[in-house]
Protein backbone atom coordinates (compact mmCIF):
# COMPACT_ATOMS: atom_id res chain seq x y z
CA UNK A 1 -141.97 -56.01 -141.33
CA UNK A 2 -142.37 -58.28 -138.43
CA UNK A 3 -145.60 -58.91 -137.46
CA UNK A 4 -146.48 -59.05 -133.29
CA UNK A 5 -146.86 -62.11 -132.11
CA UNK A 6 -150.52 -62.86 -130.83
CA UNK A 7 -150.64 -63.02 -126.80
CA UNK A 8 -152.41 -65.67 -125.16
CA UNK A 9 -154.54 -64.93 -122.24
CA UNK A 10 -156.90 -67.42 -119.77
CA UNK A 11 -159.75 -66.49 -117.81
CA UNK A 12 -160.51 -68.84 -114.96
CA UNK A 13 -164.21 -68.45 -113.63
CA UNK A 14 -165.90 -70.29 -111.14
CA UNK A 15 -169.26 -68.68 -111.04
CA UNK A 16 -171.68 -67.71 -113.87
CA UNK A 17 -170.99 -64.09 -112.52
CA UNK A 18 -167.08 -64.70 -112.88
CA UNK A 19 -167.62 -65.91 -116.84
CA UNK A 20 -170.17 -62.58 -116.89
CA UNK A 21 -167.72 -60.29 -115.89
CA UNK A 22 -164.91 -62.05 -117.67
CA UNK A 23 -166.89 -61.31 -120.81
CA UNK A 24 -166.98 -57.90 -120.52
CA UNK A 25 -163.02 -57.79 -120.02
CA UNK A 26 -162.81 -59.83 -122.96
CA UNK A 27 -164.66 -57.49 -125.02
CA UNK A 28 -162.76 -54.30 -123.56
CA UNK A 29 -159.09 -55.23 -123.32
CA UNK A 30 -158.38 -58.86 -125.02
CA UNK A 31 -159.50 -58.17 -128.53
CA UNK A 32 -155.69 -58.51 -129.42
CA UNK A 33 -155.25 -61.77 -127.79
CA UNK A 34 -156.03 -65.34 -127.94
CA UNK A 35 -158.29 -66.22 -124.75
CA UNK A 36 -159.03 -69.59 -123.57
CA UNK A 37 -161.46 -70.21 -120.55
CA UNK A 38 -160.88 -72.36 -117.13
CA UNK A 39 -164.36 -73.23 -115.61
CA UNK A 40 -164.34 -74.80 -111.94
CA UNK A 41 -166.09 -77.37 -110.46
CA UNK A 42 -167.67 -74.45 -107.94
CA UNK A 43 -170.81 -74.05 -110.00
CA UNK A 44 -172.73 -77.09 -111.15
CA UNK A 45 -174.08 -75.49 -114.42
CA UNK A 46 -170.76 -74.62 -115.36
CA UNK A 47 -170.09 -78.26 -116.02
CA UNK A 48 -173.04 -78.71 -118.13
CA UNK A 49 -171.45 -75.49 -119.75
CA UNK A 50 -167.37 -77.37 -120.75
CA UNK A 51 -169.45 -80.40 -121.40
CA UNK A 52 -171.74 -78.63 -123.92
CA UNK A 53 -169.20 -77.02 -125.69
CA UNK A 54 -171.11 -74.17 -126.36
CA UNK A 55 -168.34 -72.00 -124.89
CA UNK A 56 -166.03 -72.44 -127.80
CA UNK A 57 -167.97 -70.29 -129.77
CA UNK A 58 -166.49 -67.49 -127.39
CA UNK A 59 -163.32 -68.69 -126.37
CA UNK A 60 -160.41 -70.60 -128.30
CA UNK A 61 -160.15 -73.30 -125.61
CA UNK A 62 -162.01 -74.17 -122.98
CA UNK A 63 -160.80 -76.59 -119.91
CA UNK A 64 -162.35 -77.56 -116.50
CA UNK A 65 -160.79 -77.85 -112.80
CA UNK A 66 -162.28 -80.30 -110.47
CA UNK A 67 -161.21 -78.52 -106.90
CA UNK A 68 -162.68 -81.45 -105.01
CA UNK A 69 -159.15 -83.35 -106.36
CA UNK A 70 -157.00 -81.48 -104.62
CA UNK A 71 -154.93 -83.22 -102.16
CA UNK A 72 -154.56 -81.13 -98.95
CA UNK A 73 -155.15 -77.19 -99.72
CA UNK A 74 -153.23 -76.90 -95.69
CA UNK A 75 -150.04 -77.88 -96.58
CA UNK A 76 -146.80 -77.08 -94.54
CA UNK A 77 -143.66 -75.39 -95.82
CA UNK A 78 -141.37 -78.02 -97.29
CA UNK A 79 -144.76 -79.16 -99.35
CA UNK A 80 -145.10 -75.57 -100.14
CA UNK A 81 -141.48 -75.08 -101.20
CA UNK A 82 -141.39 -78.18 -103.01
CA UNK A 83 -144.75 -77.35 -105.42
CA UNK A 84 -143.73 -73.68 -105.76
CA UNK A 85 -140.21 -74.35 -106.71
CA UNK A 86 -139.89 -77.51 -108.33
CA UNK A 87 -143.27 -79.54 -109.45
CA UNK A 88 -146.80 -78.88 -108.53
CA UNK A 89 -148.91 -82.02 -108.33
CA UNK A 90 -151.72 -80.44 -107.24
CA UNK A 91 -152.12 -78.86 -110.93
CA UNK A 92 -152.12 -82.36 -112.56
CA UNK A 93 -154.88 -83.50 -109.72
CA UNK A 94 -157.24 -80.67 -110.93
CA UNK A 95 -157.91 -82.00 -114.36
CA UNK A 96 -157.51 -85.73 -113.23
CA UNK A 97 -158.07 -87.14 -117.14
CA UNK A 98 -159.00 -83.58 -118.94
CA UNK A 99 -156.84 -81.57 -120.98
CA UNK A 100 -154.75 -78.71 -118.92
CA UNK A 101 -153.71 -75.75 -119.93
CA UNK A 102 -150.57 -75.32 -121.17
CA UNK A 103 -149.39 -72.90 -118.79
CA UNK A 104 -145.94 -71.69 -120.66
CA UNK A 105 -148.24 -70.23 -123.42
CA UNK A 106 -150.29 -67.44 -121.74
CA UNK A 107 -148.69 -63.93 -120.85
CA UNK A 108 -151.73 -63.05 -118.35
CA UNK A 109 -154.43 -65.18 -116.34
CA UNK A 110 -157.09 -63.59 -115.15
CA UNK A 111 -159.25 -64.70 -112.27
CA UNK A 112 -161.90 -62.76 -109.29
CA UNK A 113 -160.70 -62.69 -105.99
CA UNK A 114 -161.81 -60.31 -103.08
CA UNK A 115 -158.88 -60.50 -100.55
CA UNK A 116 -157.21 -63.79 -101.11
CA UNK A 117 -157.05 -66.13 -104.13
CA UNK A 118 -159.36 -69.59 -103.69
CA UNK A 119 -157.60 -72.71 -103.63
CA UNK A 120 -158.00 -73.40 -107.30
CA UNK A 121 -156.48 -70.24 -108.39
CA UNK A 122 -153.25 -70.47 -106.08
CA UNK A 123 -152.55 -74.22 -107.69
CA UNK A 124 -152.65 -72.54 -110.89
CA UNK A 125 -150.84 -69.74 -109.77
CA UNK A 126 -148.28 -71.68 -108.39
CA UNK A 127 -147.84 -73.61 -111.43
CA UNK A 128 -148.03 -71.18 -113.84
CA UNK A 129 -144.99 -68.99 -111.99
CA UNK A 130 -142.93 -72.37 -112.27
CA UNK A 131 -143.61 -72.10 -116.18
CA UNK A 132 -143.36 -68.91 -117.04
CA UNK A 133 -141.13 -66.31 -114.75
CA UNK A 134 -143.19 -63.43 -117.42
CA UNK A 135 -146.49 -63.74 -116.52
CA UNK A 136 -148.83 -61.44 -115.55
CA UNK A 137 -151.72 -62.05 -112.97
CA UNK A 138 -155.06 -59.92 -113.16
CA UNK A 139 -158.12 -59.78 -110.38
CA UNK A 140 -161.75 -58.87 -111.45
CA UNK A 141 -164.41 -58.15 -109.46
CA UNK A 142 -166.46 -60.84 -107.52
CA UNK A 143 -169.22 -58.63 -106.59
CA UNK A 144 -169.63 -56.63 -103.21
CA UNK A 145 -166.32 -58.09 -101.62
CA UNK A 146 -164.30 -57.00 -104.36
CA UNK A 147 -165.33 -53.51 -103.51
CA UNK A 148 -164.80 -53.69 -99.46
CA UNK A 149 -161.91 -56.43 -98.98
CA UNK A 150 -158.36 -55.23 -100.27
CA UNK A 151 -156.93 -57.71 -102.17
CA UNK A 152 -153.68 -59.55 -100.68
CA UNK A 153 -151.09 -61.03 -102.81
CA UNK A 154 -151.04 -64.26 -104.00
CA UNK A 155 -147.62 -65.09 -102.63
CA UNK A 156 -148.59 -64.31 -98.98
CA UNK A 157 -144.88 -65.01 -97.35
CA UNK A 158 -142.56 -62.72 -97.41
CA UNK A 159 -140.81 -65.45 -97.22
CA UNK A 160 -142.12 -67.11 -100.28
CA UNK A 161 -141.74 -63.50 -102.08
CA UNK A 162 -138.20 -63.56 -101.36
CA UNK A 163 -137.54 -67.05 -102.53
CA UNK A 164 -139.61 -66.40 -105.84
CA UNK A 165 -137.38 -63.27 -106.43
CA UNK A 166 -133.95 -65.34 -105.48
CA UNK A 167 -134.65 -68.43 -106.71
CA UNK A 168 -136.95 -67.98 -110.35
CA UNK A 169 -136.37 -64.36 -110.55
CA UNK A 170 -139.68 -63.66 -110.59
CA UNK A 171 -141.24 -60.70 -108.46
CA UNK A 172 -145.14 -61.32 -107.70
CA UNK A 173 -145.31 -57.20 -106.84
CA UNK A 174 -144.55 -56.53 -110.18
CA UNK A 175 -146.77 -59.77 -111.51
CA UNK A 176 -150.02 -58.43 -110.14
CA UNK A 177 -151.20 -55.03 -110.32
CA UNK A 178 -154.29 -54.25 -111.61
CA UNK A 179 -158.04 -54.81 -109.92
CA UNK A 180 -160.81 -54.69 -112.74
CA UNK A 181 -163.96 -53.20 -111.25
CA UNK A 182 -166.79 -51.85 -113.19
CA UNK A 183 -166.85 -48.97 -110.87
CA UNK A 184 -163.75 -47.81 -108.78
CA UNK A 185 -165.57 -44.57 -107.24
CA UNK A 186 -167.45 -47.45 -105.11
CA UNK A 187 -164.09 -49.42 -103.64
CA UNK A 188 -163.27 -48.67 -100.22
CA UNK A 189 -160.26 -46.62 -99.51
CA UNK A 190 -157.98 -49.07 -98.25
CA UNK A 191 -158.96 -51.18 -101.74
CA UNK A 192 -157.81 -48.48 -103.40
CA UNK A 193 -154.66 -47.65 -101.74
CA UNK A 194 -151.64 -48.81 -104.47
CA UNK A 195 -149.04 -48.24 -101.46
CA UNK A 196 -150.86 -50.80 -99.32
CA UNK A 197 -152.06 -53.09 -101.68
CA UNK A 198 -149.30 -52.84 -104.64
CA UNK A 199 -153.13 -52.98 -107.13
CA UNK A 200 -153.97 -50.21 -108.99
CA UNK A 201 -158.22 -50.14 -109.78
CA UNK A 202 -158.99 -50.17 -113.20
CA UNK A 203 -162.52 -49.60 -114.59
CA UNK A 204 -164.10 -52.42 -116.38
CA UNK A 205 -166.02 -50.40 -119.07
CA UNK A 206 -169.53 -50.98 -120.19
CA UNK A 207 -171.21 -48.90 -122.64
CA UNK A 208 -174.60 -49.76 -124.31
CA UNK A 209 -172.97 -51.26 -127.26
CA UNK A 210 -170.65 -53.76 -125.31
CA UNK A 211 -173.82 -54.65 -122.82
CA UNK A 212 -175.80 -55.89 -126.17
CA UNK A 213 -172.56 -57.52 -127.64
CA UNK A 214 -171.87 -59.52 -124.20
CA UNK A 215 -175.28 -59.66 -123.52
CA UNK A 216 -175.91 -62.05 -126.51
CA UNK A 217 -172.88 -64.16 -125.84
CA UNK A 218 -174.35 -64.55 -122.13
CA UNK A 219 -177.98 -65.58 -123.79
CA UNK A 220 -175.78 -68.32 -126.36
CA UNK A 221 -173.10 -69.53 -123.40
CA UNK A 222 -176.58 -70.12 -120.18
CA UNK A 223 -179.37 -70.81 -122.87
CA UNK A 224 -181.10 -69.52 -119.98
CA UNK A 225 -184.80 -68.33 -120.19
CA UNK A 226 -185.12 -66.91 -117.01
CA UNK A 227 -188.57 -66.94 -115.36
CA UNK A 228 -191.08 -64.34 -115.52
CA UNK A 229 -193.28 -62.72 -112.87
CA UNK A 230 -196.12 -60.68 -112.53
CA UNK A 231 -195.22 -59.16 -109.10
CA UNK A 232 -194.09 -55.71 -108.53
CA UNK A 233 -192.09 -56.56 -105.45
CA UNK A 234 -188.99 -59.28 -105.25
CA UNK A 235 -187.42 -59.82 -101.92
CA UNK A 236 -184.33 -60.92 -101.85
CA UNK A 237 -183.43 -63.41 -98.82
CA UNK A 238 -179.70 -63.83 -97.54
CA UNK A 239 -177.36 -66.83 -96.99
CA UNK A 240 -179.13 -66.81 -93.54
CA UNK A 241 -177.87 -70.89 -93.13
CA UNK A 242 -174.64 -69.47 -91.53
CA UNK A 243 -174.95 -65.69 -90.80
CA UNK A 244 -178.44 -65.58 -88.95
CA UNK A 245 -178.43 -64.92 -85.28
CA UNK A 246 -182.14 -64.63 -84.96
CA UNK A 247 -184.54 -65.87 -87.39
CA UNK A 248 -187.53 -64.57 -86.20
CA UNK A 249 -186.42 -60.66 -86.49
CA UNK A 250 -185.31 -61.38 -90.37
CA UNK A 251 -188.61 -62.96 -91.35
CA UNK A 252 -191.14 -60.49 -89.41
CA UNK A 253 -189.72 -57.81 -91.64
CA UNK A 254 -190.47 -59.65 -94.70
CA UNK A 255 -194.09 -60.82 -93.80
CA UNK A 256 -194.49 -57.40 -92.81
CA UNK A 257 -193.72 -56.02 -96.27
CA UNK A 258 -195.37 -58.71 -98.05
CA UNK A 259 -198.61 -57.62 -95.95
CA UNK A 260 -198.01 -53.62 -96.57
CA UNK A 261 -198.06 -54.49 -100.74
CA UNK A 262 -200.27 -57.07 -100.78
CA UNK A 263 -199.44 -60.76 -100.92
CA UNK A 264 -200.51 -60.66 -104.69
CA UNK A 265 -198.03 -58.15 -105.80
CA UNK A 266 -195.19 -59.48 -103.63
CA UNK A 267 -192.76 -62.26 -103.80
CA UNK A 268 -190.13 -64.28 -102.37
CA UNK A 269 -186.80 -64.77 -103.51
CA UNK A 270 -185.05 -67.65 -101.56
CA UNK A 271 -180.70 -67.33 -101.28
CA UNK A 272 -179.51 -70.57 -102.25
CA UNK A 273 -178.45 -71.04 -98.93
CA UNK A 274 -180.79 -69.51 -96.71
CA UNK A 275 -182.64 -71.55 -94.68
CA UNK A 276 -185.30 -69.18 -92.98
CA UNK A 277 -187.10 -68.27 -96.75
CA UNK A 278 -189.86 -70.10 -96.58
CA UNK A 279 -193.07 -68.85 -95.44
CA UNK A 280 -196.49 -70.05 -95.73
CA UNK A 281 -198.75 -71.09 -98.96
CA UNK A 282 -199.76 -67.19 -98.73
CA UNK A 283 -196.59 -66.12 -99.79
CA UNK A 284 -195.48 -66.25 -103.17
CA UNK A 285 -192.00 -67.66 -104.10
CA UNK A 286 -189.49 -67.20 -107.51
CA UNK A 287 -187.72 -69.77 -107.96
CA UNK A 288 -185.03 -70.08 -110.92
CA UNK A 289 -182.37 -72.72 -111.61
CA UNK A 290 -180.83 -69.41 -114.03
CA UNK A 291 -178.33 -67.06 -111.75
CA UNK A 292 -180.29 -64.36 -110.86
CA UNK A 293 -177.27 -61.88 -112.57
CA UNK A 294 -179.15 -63.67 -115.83
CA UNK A 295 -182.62 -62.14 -114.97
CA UNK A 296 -180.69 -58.73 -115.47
CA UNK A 297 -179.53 -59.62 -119.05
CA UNK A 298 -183.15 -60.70 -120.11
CA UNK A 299 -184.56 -56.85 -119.00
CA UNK A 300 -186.99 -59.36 -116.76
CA UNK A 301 -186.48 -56.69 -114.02
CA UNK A 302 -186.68 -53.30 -115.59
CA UNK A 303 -189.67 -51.08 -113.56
CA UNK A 304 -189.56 -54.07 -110.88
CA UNK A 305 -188.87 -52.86 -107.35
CA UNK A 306 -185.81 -55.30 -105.60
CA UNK A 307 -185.82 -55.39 -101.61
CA UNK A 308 -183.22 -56.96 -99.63
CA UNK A 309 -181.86 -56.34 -96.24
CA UNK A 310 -177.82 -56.17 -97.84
CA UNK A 311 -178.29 -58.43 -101.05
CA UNK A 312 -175.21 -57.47 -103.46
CA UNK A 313 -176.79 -59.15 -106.08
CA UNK A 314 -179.28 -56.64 -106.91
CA UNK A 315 -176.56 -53.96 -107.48
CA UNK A 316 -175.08 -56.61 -110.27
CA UNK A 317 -177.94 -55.64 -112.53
CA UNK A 318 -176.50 -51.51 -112.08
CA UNK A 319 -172.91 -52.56 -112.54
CA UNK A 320 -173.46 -54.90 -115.36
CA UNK A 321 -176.19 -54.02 -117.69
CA UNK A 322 -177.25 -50.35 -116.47
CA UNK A 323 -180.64 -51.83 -115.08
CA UNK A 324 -183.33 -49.54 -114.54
CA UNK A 325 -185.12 -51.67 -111.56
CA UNK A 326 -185.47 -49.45 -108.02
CA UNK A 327 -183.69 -51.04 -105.16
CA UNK A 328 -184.12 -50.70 -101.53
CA UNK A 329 -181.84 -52.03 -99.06
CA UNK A 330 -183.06 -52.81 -94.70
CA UNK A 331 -179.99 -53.25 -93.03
CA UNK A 332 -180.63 -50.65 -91.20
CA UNK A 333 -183.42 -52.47 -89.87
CA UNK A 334 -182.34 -55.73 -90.03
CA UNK A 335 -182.18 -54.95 -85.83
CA UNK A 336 -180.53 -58.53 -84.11
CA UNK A 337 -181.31 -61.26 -87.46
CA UNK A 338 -177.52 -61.47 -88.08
CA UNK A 339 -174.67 -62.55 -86.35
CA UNK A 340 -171.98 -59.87 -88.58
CA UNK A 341 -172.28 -56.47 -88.28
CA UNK A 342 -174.37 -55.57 -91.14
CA UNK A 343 -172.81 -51.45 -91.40
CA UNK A 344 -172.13 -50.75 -95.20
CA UNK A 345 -173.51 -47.10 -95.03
CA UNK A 346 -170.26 -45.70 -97.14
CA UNK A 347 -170.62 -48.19 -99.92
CA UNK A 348 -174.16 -48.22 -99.92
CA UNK A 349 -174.26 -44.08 -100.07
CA UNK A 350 -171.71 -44.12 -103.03
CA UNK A 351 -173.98 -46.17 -104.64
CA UNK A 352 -177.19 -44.00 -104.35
CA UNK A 353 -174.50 -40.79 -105.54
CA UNK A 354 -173.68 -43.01 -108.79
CA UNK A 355 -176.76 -44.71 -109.60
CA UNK A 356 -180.32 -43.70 -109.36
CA UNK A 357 -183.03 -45.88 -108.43
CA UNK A 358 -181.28 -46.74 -105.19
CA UNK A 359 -182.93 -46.68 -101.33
CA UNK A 360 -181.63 -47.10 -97.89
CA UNK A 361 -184.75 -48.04 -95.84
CA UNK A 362 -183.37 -46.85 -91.88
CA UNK A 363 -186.89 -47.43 -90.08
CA UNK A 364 -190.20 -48.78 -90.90
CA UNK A 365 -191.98 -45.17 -91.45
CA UNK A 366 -189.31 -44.52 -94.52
CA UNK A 367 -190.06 -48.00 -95.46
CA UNK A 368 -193.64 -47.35 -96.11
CA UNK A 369 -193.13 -44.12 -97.59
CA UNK A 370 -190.46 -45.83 -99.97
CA UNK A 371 -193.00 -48.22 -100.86
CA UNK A 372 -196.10 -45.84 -101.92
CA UNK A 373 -193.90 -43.74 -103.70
């Protein structure tokens, strides 16, 4: 009896959330396969991951794409022809003097992608169409956008559709159909829609058994011992450097919470790339080089209460490892601080229907009440 051959899948993440969420689809659907791991040059600590080596423990192979080493990510349509139908530089560029994946050996690659792919994954997508007309493309969720941005081909022509189909025979609606999300009930309709989209939503599942399992790969892959605190109350700030329209509004809030709790039992959580998080020596500040999706799979924040005004990266800790922190969100409130329109009532009230533990803060009197509760 002939036995089936073994299938070959990659993962390609660029985030430690990416590799997170990649682990759990490992764990669920790839148990059959062989699965090597791409890690970008996105996240610094994923370097210090490839060069570590720890990842092999997890994964058969494990390569890295510098994205800085792309040429021109704008290019115009005879470049575009040329790379998608005959030779794609650009690939060789990404791993300058690393190995590369062989691309003719994997039957799937998956990667996350709300709405389009990033520049890294269309090189490889480009390149791996050129080696293998059978393979099959796979998006996983990438947090928040995942679940309000429908996601749009990879081949965006028509034109280049066409010229796949005529030229390699290959047909990119038929390549790409399935969205991973850990919970579908939470998409937005037009995510959902198959007829719009050609992507059918498939649930990402994550019992208790397959949280621990993952869970100690995640501990083994970060090493990560994220930090402690004593406070009963973690803001979380946003990436105010390039959405805040008026500082002043998004920090009165916060200094006005910090005073309602108590400075002692309140702290500070500064966005990576917010730029209005810093307050005076009264106010006390975490600060972690560990992704704060880690701080979930530790249990640091179990009985902790989260605030943000629309932070998605509380809910990870729901979605991912069935955290039991309490979460209130202030967009509502969050009045004239940004410059986009900060309405996610739909999503947000799904999530209070599916999860408990979750708040919607409209004015300061439900606030307060929220908070002596």
């Amino acid at each position: 009896m002939k036995t089936r051959p073994v299938r070959r899948a990659l993962g390609i993440a660029s985030t430690p959330y990416h590799l997170m969420v990649f682990l759990f689809l490992k764990d669920a659907f790839l148990t059959d396969y062989t699965v090597d791991l791409l890690l970008t040059d996105k996240t610094a600590s994923l370097k210090e991951l490839y060069d570590s080596k720890r990842a092999l423990e997890c994964f058969d192979s494990v390569f890295y794409a510098n994205g800085k080493c792309i040429k021109n990510p704008y290019k115009n349509g005879m470049e575009m022809l040329y790379e998608s139908m005959i030779k794609n530089p650009e690939y060789d560029r990404l791993f300058e003097d690393r190995p590369a994946p062989e691309l003719s050996l994997y039957s799937d690659i998956f990667f996350a992608s709300p709405g389009m792919p990033d520049e890294i994954s269309k090189e490889i997508i480009k390149s791996a169409i050129l080696k293998n007309r059978h393979i099959r493309f796979h998006r996983f969720e990438d947090g928040f956008a995942s679940y309000t941005k429908p996601p749009i081909s990879s081949v965006t022509s028509n034109l280049g559709r066409i010229l796949y189909k005529l030229g390699k025979g290959f047909d990119i609606k038929k390549a790409e159909t399935r969205l991973y999300l850990f919970e579908p009930r939470l998409a937005e309709p037009a995510v959902g829609d198959q007829k719009a989209t050609g992507f059918k939503l498939r649930q990402i599942p994550n019992n208790d058994v397959r949280i621990r399992r993952v869970t100690e790969q995640i501990r083994h892959l970060f090493l990560f011992e994220s930090k402690d605190f004593e406070e009963q109350f973690l803001f979380l700030g946003q990436g105010t450097d390039n959405v805040t329209n008026n500082p002043d509004t998004y920090a009165s809030l916060i200094r006005e919470i910090a005073e309602k709790v108590g400075y002692a039992n309140f702290c500070m959580k500064p966005h990576p790339r917010g730029v209005h998080d810093r307050f005076d020596e009264n106010m006390h500040l975490y600060e972690d080089s560990a992704p704060f999706e880690l701080c979930f799979a530790k249990g640091k924040l179990e009985k902790k209460t989260l605030l943000s005004y629309y932070s998605t990266a509380c809910v990870s800790g729901k979605l991912l490892f069935h955290s039991d922190c309490r979460i209130i969100f202030l967009y509502p409130m969050a009045g004239d601080s940004f410059n986009e329109k900060c309405d996610y009532e739909q999503y947000f009230m799904k999530l209070q229907k599916l999860y408990s533990g979750i708040e919607i803060a409209h004015n300061r009197q439900e606030l307060w009440r929220l908070l002596e509760s």
